[in-house]
C-alpha atoms as a PDB file:
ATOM      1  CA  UNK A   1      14.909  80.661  26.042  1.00  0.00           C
ATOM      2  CA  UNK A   2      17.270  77.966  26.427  1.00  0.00           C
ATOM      3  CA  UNK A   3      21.101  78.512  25.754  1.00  0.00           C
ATOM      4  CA  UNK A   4      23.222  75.700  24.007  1.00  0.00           C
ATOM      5  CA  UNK A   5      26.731  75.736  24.550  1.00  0.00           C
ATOM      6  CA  UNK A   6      28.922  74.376  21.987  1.00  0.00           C
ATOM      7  CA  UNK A   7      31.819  72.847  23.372  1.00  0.00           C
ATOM      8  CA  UNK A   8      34.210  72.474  20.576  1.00  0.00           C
ATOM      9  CA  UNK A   9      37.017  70.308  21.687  1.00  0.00           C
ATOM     10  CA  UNK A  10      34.307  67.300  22.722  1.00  0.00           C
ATOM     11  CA  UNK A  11      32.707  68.030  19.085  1.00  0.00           C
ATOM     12  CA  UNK A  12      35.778  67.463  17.927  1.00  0.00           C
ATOM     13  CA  UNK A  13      36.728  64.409  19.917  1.00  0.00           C
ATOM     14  CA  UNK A  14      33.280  63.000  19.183  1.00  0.00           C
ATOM     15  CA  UNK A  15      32.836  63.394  15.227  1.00  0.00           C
ATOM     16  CA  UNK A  16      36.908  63.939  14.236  1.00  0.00           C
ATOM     17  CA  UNK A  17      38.249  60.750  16.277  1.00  0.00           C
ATOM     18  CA  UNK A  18      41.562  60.362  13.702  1.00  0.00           C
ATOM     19  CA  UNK A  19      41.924  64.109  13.440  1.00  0.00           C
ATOM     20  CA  UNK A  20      41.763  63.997   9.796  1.00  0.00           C
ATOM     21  CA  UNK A  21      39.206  67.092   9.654  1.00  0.00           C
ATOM     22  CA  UNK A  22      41.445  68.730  11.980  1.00  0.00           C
ATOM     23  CA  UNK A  23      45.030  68.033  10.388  1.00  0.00           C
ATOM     24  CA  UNK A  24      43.457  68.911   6.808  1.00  0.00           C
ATOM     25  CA  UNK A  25      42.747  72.879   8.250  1.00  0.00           C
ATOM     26  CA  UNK A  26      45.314  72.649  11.033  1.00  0.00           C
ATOM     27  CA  UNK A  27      48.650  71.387   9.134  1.00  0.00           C
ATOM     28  CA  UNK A  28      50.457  72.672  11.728  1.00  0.00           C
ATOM     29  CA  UNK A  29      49.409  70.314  14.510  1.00  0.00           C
ATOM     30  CA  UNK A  30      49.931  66.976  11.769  1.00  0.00           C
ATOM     31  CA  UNK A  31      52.585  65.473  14.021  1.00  0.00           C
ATOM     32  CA  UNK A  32      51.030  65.618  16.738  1.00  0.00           C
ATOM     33  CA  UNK A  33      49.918  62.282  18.315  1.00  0.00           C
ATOM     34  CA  UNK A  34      46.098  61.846  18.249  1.00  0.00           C
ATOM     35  CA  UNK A  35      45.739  62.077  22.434  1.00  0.00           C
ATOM     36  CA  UNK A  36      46.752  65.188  21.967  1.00  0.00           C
ATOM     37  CA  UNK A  37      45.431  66.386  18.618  1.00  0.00           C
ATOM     38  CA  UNK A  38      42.278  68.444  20.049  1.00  0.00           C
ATOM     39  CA  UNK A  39      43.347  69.436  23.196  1.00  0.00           C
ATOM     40  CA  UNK A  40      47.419  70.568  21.716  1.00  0.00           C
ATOM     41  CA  UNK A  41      47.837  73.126  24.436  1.00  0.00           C
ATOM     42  CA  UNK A  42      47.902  70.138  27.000  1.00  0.00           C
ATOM     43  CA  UNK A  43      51.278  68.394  25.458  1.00  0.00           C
ATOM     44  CA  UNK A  44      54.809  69.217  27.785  1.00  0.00           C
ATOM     45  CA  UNK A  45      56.670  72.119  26.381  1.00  0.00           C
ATOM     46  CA  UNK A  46      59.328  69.005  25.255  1.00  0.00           C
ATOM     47  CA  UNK A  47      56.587  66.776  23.332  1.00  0.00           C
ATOM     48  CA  UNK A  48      55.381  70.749  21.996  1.00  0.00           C
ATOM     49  CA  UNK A  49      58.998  70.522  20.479  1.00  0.00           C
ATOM     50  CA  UNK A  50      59.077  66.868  19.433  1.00  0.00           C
ATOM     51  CA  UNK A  51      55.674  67.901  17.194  1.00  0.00           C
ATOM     52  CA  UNK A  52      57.237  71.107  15.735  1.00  0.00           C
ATOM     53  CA  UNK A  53      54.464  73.261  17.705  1.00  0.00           C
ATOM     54  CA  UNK A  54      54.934  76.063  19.674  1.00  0.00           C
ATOM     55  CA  UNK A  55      51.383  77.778  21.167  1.00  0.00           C
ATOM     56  CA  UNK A  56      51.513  81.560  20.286  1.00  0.00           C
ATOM     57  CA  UNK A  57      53.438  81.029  17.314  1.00  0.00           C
ATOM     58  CA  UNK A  58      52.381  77.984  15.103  1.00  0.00           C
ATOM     59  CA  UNK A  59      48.866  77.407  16.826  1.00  0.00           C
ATOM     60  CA  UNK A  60      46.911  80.045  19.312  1.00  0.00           C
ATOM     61  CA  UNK A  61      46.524  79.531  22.517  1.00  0.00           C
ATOM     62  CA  UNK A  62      42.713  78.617  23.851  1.00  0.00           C
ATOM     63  CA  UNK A  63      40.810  81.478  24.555  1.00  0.00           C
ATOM     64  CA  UNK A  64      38.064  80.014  26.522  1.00  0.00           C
ATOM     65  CA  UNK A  65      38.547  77.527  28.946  1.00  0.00           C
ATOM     66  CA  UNK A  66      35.884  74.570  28.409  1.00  0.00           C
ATOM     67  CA  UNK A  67      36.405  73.420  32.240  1.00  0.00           C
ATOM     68  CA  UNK A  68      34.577  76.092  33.447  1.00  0.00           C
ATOM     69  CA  UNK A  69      30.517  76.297  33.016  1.00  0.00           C
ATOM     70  CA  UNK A  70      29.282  80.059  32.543  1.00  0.00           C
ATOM     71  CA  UNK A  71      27.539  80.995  35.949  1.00  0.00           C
ATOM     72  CA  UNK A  72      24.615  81.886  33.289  1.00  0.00           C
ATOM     73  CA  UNK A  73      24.398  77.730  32.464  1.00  0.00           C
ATOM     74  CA  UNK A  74      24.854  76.628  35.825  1.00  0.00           C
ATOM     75  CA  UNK A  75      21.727  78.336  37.771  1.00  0.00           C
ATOM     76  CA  UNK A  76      19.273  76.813  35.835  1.00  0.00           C
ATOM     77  CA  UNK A  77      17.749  79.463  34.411  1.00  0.00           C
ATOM     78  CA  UNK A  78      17.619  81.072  31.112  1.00  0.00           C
ATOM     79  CA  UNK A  79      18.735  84.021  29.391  1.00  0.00           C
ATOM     80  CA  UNK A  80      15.724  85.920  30.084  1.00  0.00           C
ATOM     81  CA  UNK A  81      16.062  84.926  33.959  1.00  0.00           C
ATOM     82  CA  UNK A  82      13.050  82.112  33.638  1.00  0.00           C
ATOM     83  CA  UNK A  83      13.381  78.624  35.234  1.00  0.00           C
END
């Protein structure tokens, strides 16, 4: 069958533009500038510090990295090895 990846960071780009959604569950990131608001583990340690936000302590750090496409989504095949 086919396998859908959910990327959450472009969901969240996509349907959470102002980062309201995001700021209402996450009040720890509410300072931090929208740019940065869904990706916060891509602010400089010193803009990390402007916002209040240290990753590993007030927010987690990512534990999948969206850059890179599962080798099981890039060959074109399914889960069950068909084309």
């Amino acid at each position: 069958g086919r396998l859908n990846r959910f990327n959450i960071v472009k969901q969240s780009k996509t349907y959470d533009t102002r980062g309201e959604y995001v700021r209402l569950w996450c009040p720890e990131l509410r300072d931090v500038p929208d740019e940065f608001l869904h990706e916060p583990w891509s602010m400089s340690d010193a803009l990390m510090n402007e916002c209040g936000v240290t990753l590993g302590r007030d927010y987690p750090f990512p534990i999948v990295d969206s850059t890179i496409t599962p080798e099981i989504m890039s060959n074109g095949k399914g889960v069950d090895g068909s084309g």
